[in-house]
PDB file of N, CA and C in Angstrom:
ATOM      1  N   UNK A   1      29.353 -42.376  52.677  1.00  0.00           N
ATOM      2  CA  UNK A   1      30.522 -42.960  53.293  1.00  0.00           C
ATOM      3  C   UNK A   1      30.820 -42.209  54.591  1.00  0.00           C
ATOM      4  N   UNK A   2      31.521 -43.066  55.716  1.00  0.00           N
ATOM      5  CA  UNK A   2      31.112 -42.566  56.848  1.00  0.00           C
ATOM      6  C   UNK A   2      32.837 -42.524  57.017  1.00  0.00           C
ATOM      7  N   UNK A   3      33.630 -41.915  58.093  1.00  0.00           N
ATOM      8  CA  UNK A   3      35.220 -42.367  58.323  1.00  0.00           C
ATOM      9  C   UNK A   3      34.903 -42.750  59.951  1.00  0.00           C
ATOM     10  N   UNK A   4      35.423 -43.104  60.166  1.00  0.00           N
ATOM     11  CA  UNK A   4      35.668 -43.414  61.618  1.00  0.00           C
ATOM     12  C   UNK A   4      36.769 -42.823  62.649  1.00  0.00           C
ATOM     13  N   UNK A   5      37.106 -42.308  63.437  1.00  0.00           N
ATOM     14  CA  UNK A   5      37.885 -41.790  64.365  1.00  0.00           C
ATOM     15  C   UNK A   5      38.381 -43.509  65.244  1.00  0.00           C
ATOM     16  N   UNK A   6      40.002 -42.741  65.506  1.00  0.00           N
ATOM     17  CA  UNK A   6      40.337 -43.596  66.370  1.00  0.00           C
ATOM     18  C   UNK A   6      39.715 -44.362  67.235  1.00  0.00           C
ATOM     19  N   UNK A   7      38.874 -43.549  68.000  1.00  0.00           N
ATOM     20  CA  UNK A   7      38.445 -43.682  69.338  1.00  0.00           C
ATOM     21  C   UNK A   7      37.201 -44.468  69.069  1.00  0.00           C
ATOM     22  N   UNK A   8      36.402 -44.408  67.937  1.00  0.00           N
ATOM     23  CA  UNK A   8      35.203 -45.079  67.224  1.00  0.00           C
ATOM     24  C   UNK A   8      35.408 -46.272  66.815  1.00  0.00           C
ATOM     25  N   UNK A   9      36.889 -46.371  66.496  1.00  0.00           N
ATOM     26  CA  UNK A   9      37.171 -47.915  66.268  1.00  0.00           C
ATOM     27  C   UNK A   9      37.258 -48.491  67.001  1.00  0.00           C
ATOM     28  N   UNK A  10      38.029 -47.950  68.102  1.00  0.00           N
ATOM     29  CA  UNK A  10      38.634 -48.975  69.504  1.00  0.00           C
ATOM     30  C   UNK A  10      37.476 -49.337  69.742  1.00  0.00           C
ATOM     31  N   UNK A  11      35.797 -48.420  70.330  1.00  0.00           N
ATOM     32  CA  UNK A  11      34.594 -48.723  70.539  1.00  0.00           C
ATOM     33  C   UNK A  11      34.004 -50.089  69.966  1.00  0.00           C
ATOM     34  N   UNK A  12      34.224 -50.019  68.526  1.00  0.00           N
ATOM     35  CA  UNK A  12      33.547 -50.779  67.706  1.00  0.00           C
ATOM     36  C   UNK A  12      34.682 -51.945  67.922  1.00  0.00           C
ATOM     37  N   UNK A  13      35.658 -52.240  67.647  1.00  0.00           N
ATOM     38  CA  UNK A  13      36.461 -53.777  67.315  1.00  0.00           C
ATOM     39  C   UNK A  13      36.936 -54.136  69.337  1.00  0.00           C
ATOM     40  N   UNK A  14      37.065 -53.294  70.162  1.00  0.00           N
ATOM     41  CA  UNK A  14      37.364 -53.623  71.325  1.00  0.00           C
ATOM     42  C   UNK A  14      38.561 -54.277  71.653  1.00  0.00           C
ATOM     43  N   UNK A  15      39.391 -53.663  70.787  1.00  0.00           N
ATOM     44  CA  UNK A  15      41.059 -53.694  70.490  1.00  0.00           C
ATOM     45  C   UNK A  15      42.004 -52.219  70.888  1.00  0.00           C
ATOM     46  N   UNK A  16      42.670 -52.179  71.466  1.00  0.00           N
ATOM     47  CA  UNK A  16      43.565 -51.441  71.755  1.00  0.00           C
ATOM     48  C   UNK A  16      44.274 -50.233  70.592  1.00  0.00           C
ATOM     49  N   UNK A  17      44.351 -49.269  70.615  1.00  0.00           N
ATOM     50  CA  UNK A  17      45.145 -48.903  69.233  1.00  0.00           C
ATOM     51  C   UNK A  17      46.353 -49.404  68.677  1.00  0.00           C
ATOM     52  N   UNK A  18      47.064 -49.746  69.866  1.00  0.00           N
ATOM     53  CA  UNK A  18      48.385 -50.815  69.503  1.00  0.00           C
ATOM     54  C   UNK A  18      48.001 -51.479  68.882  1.00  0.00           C
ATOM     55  N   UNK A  19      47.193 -52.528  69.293  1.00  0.00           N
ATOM     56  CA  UNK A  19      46.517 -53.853  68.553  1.00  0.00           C
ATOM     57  C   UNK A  19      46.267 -53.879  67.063  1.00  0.00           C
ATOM     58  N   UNK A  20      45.064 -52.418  67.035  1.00  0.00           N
ATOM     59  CA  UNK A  20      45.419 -52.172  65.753  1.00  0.00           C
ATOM     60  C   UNK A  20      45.856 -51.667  64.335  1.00  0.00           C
ATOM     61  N   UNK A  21      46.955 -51.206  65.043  1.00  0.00           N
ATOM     62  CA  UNK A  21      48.036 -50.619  64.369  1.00  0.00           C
ATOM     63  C   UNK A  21      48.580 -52.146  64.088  1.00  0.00           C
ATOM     64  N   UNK A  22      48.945 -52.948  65.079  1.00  0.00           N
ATOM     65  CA  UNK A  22      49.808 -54.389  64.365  1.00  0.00           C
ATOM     66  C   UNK A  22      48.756 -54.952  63.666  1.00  0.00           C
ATOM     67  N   UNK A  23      47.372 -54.981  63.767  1.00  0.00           N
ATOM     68  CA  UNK A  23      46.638 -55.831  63.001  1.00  0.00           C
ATOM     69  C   UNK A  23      46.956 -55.312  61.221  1.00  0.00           C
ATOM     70  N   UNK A  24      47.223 -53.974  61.572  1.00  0.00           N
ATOM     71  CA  UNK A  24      46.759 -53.038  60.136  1.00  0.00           C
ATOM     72  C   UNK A  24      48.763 -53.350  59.382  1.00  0.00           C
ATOM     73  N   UNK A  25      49.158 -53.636  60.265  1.00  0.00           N
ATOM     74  CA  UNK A  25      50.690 -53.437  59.825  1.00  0.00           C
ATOM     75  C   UNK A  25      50.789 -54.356  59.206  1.00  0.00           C
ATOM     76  N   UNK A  26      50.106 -55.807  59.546  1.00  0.00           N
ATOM     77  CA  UNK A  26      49.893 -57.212  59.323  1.00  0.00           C
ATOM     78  C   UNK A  26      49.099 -57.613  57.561  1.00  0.00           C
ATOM     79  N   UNK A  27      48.363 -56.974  57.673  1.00  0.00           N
ATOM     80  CA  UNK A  27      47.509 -56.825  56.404  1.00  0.00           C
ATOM     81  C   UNK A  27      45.816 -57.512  57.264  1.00  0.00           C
ATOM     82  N   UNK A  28      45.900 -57.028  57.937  1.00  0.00           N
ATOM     83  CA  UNK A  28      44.668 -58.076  58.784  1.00  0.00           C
ATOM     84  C   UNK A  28      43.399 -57.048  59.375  1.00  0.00           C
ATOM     85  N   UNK A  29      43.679 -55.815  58.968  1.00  0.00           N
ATOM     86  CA  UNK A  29      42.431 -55.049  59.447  1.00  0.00           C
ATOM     87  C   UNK A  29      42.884 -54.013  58.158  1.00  0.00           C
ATOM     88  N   UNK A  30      41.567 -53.169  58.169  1.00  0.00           N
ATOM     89  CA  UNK A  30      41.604 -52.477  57.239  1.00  0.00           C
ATOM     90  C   UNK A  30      42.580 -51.435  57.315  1.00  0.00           C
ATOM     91  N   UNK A  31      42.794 -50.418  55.757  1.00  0.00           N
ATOM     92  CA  UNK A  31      43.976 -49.311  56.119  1.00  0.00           C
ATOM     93  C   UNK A  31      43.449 -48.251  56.462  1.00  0.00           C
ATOM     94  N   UNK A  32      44.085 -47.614  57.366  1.00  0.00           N
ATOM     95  CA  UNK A  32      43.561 -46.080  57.704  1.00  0.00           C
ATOM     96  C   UNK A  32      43.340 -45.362  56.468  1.00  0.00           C
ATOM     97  N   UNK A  33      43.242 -44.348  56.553  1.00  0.00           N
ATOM     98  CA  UNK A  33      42.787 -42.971  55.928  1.00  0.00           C
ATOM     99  C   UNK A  33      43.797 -41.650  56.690  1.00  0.00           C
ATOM    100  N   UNK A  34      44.851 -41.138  55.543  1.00  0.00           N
ATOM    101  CA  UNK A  34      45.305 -39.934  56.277  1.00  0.00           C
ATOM    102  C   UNK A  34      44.122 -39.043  55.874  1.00  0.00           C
ATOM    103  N   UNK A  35      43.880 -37.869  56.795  1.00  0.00           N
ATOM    104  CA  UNK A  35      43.136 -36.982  56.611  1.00  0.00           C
ATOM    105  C   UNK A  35      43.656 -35.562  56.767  1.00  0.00           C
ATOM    106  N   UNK A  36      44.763 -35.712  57.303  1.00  0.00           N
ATOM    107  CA  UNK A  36      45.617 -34.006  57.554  1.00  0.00           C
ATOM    108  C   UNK A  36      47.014 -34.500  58.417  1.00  0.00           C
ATOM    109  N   UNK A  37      47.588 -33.662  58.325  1.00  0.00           N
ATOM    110  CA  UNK A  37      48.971 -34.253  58.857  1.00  0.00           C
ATOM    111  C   UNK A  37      48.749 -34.893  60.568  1.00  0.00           C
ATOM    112  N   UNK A  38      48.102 -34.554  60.977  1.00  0.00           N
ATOM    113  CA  UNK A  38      47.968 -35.298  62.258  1.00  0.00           C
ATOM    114  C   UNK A  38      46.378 -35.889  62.770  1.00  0.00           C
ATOM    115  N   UNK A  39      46.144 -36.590  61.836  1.00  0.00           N
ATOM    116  CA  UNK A  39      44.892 -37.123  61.837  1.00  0.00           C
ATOM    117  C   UNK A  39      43.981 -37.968  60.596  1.00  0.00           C
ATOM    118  N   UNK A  40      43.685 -39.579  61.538  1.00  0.00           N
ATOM    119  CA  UNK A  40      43.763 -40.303  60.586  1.00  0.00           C
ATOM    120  C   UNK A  40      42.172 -41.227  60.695  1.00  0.00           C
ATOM    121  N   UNK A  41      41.423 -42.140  60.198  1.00  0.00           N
ATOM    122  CA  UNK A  41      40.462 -42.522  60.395  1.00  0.00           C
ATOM    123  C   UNK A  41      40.343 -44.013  59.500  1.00  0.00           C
ATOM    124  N   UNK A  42      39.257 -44.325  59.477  1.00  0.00           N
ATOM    125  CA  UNK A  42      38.848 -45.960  58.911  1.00  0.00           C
ATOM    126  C   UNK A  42      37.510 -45.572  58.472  1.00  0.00           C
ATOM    127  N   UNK A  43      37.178 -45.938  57.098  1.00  0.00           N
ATOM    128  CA  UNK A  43      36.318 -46.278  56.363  1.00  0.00           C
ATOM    129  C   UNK A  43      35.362 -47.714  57.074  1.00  0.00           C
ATOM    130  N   UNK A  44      34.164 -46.644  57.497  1.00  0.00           N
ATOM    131  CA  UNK A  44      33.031 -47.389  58.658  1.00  0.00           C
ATOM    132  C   UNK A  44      32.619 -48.841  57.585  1.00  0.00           C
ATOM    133  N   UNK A  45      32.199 -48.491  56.201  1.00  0.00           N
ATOM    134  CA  UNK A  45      31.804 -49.495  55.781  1.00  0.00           C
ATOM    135  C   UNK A  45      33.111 -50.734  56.074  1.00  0.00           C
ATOM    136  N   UNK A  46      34.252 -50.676  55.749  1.00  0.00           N
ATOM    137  CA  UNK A  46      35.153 -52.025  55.411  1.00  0.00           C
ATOM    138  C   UNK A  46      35.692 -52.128  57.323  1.00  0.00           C
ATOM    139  N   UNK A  47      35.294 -51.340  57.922  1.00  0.00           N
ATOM    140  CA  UNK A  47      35.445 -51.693  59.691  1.00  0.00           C
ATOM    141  C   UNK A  47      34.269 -52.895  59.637  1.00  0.00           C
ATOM    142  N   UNK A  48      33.272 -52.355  59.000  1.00  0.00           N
ATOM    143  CA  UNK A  48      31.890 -53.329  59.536  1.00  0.00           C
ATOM    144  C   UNK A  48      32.234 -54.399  58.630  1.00  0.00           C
ATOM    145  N   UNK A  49      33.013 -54.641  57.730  1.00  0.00           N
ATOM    146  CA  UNK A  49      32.788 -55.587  56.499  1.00  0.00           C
ATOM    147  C   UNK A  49      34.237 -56.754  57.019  1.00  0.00           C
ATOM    148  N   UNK A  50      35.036 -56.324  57.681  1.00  0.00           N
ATOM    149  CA  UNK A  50      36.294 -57.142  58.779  1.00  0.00           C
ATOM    150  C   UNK A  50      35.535 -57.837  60.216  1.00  0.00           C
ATOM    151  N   UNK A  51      34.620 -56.632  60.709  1.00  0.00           N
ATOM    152  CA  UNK A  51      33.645 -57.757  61.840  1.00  0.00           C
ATOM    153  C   UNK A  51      33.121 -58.698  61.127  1.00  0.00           C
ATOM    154  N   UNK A  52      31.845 -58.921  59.801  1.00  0.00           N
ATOM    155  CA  UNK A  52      31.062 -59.400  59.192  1.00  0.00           C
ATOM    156  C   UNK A  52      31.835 -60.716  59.201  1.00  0.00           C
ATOM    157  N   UNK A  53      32.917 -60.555  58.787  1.00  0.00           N
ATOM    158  CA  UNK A  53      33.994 -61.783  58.255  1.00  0.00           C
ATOM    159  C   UNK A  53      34.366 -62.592  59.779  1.00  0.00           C
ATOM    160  N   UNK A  54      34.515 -61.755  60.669  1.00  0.00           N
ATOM    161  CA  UNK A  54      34.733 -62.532  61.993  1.00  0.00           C
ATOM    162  C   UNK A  54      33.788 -63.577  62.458  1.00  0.00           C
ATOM    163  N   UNK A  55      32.605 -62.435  62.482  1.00  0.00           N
ATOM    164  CA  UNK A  55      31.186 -62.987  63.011  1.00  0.00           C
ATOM    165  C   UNK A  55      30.594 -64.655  61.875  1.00  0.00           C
ATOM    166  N   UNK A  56      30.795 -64.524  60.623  1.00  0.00           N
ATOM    167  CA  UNK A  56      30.550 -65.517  59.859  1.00  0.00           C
ATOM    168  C   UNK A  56      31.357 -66.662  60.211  1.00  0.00           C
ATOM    169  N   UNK A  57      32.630 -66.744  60.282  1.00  0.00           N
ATOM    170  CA  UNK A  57      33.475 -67.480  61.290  1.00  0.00           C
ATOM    171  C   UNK A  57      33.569 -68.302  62.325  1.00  0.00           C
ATOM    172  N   UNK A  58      32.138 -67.942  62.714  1.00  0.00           N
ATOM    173  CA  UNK A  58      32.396 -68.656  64.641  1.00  0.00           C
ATOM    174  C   UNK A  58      31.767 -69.314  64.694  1.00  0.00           C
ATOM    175  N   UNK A  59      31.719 -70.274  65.514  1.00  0.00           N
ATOM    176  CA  UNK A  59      30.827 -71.241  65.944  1.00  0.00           C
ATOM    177  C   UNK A  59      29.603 -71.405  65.620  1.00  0.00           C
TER     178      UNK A  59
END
């Protein structure tokens, strides 16, 4: 299992952290991970498993 950093997500989904903080507030992207009082991350598998669901989706 891999976690992801902020900055690894924005990379990967090409969303803003605002963005997804409301996506995550929403129930619409996955939940963070606290990891220490000031630092938080995303479980790489269910990041890739929310694109998967996009990508199946389209056109």
């Amino acid at each position: 299992m891999r976690i992801l950093s902020k900055r690894q997500v924005k990379e990967l989904v090409l969303y803003s952290p605002q963005h997804i903080a409301r996506l995550e507030k929403a129930g619409l992207f996955p939940k963070r991970v606290q990891l220490g009082p000031c630092r938080v991350g995303w479980v790489e598998d269910e990041v890739l498993e929310w694109l998967r669901v996009r990508l199946e989706g389209r056109d």
